[in-house]
N, C-alpha and C. Protein backbone atom coordinates (compact mmCIF):
# COMPACT_ATOMS: atom_id res chain seq x y z
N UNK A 1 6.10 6.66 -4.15
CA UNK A 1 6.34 5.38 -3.49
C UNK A 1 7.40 4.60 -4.26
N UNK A 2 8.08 3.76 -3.63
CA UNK A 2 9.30 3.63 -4.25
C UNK A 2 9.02 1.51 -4.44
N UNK A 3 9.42 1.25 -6.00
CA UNK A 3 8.82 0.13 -6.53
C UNK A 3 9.42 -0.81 -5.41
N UNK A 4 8.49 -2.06 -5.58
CA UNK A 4 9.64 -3.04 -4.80
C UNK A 4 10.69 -3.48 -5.62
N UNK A 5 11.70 -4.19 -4.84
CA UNK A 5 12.91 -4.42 -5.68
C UNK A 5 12.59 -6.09 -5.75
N UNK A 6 13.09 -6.42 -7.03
CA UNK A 6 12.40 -7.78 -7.00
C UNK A 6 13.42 -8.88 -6.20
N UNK A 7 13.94 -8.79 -5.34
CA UNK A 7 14.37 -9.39 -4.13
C UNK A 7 13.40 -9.62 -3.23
N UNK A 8 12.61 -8.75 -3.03
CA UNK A 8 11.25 -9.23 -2.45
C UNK A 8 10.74 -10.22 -2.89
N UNK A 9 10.44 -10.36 -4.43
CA UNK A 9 9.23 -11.48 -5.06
C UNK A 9 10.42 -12.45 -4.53
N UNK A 10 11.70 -12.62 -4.83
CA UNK A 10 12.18 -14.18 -5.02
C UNK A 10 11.73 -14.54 -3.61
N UNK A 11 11.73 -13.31 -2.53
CA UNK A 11 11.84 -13.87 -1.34
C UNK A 11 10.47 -14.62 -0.75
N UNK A 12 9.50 -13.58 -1.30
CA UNK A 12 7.82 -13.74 -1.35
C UNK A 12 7.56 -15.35 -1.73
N UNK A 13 8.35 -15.35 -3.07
CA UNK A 13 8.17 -16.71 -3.73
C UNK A 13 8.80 -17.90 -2.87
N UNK A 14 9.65 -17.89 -2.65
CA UNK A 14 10.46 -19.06 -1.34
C UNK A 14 9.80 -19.44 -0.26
N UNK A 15 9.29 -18.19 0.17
CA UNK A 15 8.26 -18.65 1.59
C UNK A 15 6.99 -19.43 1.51
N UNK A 16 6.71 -18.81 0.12
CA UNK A 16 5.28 -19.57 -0.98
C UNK A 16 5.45 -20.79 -1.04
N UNK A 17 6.36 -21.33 -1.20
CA UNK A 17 7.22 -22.64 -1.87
C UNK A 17 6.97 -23.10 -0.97
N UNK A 18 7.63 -23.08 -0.05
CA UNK A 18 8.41 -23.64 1.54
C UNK A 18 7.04 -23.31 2.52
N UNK A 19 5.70 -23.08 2.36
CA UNK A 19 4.71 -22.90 3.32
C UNK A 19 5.85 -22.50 4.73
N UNK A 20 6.62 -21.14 4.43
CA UNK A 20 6.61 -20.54 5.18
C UNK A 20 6.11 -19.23 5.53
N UNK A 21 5.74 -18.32 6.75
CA UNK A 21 5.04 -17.24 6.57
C UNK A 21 6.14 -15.81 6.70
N UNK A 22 5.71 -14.20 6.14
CA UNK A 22 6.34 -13.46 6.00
C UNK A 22 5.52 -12.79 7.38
N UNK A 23 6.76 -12.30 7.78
CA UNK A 23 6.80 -11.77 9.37
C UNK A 23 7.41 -10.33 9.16
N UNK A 24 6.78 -9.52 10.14
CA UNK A 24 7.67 -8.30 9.70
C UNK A 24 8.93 -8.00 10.33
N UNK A 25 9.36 -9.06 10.91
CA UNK A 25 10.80 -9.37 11.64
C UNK A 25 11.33 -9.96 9.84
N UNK A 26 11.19 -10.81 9.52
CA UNK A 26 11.42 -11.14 8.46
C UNK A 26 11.84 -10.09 7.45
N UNK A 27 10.74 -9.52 7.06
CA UNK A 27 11.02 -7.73 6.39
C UNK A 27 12.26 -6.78 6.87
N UNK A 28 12.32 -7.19 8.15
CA UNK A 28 13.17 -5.88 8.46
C UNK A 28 14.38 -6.21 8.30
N UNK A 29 14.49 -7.79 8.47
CA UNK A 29 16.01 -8.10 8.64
C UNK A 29 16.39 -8.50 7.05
N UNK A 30 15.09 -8.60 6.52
CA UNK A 30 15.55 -8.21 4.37
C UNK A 30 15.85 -7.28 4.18
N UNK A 31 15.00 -6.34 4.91
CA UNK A 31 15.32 -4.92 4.51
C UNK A 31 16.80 -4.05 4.66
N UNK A 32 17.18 -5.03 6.03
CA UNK A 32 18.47 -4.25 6.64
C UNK A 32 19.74 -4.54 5.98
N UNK A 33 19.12 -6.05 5.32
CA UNK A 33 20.22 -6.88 4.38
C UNK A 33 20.68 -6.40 3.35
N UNK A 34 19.53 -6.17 2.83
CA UNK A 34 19.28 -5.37 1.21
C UNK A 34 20.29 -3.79 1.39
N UNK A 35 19.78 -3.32 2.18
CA UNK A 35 20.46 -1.59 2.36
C UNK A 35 22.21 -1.54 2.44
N UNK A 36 22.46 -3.29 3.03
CA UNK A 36 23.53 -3.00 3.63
C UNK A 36 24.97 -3.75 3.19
N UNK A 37 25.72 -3.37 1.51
CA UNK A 37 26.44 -4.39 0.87
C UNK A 37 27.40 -4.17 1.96
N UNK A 38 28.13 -5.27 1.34
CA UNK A 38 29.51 -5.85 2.20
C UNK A 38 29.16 -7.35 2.76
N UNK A 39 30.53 -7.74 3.15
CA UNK A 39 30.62 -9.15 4.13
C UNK A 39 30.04 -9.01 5.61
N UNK A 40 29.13 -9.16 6.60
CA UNK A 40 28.27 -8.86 7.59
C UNK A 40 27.89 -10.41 7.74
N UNK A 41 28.46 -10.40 9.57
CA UNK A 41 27.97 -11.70 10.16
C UNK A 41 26.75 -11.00 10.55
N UNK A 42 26.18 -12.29 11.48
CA UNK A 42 24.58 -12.31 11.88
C UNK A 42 24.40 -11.40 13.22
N UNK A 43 26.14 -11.52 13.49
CA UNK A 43 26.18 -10.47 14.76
C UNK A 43 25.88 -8.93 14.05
N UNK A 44 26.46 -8.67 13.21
CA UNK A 44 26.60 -7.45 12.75
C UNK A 44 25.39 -6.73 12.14
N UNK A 45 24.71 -7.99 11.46
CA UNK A 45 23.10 -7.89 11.25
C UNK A 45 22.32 -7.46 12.34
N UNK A 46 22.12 -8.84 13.42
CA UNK A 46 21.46 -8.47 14.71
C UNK A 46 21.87 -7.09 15.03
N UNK A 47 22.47 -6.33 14.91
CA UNK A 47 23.05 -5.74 15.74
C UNK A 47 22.01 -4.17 15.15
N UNK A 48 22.53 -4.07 13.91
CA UNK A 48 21.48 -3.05 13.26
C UNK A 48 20.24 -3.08 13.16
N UNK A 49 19.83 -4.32 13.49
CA UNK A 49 18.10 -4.89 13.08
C UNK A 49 17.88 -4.53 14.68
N UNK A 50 18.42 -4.60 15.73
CA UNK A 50 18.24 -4.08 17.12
C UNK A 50 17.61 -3.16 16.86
N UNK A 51 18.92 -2.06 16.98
CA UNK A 51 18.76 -0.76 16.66
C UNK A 51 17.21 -0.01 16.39
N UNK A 52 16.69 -0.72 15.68
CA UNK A 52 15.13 -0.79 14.69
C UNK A 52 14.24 -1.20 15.71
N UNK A 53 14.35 -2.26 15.77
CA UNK A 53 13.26 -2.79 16.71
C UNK A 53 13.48 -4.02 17.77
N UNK A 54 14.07 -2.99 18.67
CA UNK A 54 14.82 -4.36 19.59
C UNK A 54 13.96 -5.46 20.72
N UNK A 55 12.80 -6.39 19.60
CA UNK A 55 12.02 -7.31 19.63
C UNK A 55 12.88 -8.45 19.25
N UNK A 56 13.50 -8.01 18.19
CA UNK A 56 14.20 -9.14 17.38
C UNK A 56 15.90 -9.72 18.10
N UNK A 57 15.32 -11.09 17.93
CA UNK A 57 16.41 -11.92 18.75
C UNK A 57 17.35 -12.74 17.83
N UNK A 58 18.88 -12.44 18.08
CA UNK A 58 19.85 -12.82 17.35
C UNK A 58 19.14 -14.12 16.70
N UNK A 59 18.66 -15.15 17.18
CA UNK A 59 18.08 -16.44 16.96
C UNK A 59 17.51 -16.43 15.53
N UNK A 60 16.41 -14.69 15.60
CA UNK A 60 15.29 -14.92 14.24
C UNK A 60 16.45 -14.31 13.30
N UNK A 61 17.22 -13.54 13.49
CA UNK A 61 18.27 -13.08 12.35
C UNK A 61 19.03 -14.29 11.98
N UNK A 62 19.37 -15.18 12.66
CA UNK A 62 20.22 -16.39 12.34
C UNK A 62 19.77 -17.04 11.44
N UNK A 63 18.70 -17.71 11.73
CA UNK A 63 17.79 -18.10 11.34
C UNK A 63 17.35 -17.75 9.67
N UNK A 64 16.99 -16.37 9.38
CA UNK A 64 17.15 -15.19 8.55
C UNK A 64 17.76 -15.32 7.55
N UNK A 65 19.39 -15.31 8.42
CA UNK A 65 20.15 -15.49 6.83
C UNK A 65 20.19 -16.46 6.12
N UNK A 66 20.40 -17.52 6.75
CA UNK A 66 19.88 -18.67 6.40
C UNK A 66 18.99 -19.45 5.79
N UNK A 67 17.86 -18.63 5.51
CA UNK A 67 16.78 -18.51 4.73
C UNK A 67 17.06 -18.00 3.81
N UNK A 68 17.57 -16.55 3.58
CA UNK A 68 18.13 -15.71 2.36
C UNK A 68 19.08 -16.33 1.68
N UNK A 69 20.01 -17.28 2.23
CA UNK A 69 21.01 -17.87 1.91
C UNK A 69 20.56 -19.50 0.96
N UNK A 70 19.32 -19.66 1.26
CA UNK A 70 18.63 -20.79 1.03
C UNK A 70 18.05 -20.75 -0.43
N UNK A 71 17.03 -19.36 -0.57
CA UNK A 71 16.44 -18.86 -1.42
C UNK A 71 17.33 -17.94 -2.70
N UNK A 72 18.48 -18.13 -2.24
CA UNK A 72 19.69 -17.09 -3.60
C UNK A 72 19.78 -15.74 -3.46
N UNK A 73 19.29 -14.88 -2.35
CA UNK A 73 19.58 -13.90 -1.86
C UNK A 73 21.19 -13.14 -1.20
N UNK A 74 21.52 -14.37 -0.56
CA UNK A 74 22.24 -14.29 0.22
C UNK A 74 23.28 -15.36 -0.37
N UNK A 75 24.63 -15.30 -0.06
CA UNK A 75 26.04 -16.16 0.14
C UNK A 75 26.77 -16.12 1.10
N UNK A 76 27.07 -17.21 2.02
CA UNK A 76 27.85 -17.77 2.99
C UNK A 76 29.77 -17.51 2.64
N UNK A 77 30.13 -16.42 3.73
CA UNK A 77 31.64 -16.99 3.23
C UNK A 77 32.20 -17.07 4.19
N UNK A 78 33.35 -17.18 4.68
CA UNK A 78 34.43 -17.54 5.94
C UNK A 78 35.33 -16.71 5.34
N UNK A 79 35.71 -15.99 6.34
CA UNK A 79 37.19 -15.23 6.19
C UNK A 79 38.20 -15.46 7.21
N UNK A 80 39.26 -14.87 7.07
CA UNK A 80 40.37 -15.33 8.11
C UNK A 80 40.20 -15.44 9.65
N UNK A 81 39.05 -14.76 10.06
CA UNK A 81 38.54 -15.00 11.54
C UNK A 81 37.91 -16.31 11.63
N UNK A 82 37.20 -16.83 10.88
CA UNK A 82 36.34 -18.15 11.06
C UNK A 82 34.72 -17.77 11.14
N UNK A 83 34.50 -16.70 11.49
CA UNK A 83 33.34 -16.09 11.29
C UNK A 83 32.15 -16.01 10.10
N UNK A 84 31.60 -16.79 9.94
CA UNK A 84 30.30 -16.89 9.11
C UNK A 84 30.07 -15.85 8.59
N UNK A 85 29.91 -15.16 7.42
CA UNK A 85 29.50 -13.68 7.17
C UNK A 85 28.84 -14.17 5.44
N UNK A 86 28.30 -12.82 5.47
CA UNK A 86 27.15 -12.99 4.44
C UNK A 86 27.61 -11.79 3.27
N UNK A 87 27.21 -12.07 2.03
CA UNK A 87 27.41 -11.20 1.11
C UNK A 87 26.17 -11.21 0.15
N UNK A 88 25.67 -10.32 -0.51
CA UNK A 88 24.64 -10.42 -1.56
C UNK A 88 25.15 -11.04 -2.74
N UNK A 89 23.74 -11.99 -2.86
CA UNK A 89 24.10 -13.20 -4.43
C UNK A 89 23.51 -12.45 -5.06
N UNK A 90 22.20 -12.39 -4.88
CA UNK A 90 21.22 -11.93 -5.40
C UNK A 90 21.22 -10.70 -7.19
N UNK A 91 21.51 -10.73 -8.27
CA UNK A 91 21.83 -9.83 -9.13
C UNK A 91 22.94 -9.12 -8.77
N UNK A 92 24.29 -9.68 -8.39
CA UNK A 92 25.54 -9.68 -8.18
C UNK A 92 26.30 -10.12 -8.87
N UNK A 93 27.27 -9.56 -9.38
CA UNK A 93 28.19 -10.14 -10.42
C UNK A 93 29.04 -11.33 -9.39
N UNK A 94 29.51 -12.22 -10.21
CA UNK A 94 30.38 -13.45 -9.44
C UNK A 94 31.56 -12.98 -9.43
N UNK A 95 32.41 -13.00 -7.72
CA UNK A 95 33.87 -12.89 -7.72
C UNK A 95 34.25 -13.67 -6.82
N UNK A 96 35.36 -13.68 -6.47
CA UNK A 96 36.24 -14.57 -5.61
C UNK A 96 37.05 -13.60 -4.37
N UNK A 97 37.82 -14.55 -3.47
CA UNK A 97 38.51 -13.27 -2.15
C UNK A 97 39.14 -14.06 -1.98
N UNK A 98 40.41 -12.65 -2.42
CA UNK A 98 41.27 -13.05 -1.79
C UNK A 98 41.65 -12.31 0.25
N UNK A 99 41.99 -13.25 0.92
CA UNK A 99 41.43 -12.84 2.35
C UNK A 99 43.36 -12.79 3.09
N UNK A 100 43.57 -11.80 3.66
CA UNK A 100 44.58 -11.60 4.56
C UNK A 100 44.42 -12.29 5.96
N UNK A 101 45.26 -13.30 6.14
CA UNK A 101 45.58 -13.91 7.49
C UNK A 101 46.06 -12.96 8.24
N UNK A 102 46.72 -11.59 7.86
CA UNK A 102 47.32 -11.00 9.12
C UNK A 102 45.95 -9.91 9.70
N UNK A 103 45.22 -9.43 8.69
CA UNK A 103 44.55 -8.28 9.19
C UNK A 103 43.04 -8.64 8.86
N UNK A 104 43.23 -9.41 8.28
CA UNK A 104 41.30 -10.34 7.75
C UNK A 104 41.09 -9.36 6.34
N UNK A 105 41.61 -8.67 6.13
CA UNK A 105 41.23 -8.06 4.71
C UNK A 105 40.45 -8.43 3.37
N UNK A 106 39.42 -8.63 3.20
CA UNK A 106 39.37 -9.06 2.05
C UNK A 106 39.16 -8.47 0.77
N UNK A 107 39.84 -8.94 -0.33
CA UNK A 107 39.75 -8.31 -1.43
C UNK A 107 38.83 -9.08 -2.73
N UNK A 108 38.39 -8.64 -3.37
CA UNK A 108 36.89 -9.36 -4.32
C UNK A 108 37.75 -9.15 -5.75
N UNK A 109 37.70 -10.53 -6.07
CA UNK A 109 38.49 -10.05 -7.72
C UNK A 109 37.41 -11.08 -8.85
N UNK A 110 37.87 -11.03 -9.73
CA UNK A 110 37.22 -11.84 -10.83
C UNK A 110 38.11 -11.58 -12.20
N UNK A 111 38.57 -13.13 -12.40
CA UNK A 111 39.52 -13.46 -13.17
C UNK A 111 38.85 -14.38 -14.28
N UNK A 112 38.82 -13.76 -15.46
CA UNK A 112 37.80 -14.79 -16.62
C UNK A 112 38.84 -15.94 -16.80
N UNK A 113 40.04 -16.08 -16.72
CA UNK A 113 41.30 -17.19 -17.29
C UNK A 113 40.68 -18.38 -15.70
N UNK A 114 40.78 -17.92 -14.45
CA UNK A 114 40.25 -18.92 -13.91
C UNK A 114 39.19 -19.40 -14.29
N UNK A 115 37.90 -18.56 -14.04
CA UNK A 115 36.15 -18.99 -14.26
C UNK A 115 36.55 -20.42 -15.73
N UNK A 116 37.47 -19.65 -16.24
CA UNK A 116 37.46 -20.58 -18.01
C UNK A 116 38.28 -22.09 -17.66
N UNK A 117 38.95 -22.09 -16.58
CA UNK A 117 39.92 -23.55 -16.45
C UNK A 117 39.04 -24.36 -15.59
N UNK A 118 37.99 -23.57 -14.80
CA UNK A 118 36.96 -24.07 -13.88
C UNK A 118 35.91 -24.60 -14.66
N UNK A 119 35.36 -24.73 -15.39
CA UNK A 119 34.55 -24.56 -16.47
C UNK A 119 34.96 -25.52 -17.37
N UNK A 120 36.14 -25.40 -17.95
CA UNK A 120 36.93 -26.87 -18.76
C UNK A 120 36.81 -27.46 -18.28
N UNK A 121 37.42 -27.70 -16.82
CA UNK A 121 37.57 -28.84 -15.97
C UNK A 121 36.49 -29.37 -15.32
N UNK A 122 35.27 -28.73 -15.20
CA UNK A 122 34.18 -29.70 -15.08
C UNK A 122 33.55 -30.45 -16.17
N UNK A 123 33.58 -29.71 -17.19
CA UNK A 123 33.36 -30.12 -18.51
C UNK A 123 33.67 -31.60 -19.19
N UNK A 124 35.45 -31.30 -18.84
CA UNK A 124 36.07 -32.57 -18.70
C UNK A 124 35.55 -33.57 -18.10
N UNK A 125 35.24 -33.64 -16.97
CA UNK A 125 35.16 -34.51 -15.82
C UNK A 125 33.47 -34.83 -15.71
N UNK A 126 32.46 -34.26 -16.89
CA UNK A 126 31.11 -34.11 -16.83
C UNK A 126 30.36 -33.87 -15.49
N UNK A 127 30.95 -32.71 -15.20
CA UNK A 127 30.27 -32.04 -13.80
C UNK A 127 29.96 -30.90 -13.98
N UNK A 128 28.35 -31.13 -13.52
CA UNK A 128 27.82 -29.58 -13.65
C UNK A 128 27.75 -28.69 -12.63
N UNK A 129 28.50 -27.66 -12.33
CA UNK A 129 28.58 -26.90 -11.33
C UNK A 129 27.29 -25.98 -11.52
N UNK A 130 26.78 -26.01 -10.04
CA UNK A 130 25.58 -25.43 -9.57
C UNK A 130 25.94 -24.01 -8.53
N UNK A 131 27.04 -24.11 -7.91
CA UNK A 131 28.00 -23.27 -7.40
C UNK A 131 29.22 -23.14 -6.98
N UNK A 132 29.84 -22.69 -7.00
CA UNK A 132 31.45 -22.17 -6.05
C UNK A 132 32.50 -21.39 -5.62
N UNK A 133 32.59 -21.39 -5.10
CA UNK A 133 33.58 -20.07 -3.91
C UNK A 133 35.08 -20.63 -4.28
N UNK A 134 35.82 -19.31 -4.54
CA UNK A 134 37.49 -19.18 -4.56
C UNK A 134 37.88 -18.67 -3.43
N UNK A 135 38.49 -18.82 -2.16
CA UNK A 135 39.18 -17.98 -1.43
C UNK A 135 40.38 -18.75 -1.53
N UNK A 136 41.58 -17.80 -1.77
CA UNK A 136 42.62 -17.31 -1.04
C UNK A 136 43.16 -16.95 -0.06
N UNK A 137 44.11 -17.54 1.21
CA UNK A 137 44.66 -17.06 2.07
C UNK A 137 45.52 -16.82 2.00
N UNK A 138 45.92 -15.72 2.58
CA UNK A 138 47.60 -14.93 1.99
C UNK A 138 47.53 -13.77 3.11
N UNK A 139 48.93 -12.92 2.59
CA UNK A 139 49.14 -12.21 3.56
C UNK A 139 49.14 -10.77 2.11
N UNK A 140 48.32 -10.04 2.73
CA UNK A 140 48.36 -8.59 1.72
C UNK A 140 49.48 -7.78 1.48
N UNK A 141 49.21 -7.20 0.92
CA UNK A 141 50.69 -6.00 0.40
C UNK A 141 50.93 -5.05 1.42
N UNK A 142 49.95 -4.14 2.09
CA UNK A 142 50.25 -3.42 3.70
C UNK A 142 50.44 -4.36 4.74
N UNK A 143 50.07 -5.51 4.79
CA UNK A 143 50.82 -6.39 5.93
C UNK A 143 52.35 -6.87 5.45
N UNK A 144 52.54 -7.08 4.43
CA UNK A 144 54.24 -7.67 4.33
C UNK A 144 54.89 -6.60 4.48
């Protein structure tokens, strides 16, 4: 039997918190989350969580990430479509994207000279950052 991954407890624990209840719609669409890295809107979610058990309505996946996204599972990003899409926080190293306006491309980098001027500069300014997102819009090297 294969251990749980402790993405479960944080998640177990949030719903605990939040007197909310664990559903096995809930499970599946963790489960589908968990299996499945990359940037993935709720369409793209719904879409596989169908597949499984097509009970489940775009609504409870919406809903879903949003919860995961609530609890530190999950991160919200926008790319050059405008499209809401999701990436794993959860025991993920921190990076930034840079995102192509011509083809939506995105690329994941992590630069310690930024994180370090980001970091001064709140320092400076006595602000404690709790989170934040770098994107870049640009045009990539196969599009120019």
């Amino acid at each position: 039997m294969k251990a749980p991954r402790p993405e479960h407890q944080v998640f177990s624990d949030y719903l605990e918190q939040n007197k909310l209840k664990r559903t096995p719609h809930r499970d599946l669409i963790l489960e589908t989350f968990l299996e499945n890295e990359g940037h993935r809107s709720v369409e793209d979610i719904y879409h596989t969580v169908k597949a499984i058990d097509p009970r489940v309505g775009y609504t409870t996946v919406y809903r879903m990430m949003k919860l995961l996204s609530s609890c530190g599972l999950a991160r919200e990003i926008e790319l050059a479509d405008g499209i809401t899409r999701y990436e794993h926080l959860f025991n993920h190293e921190h990076h930034d994207h840079m995102i192509c306006m011509e083809c939506g491309k995105s690329i994941e980098f992590y630069n310690p000279e930024i994180e370090a001027l980001q970091d001064a500069a709140s320092e400076q300014l006595g602000f404690q950052v709790l989170d934040h997102k770098l994107q870049i819009y640009g045009v990539c090297g196969d599009c120019r």
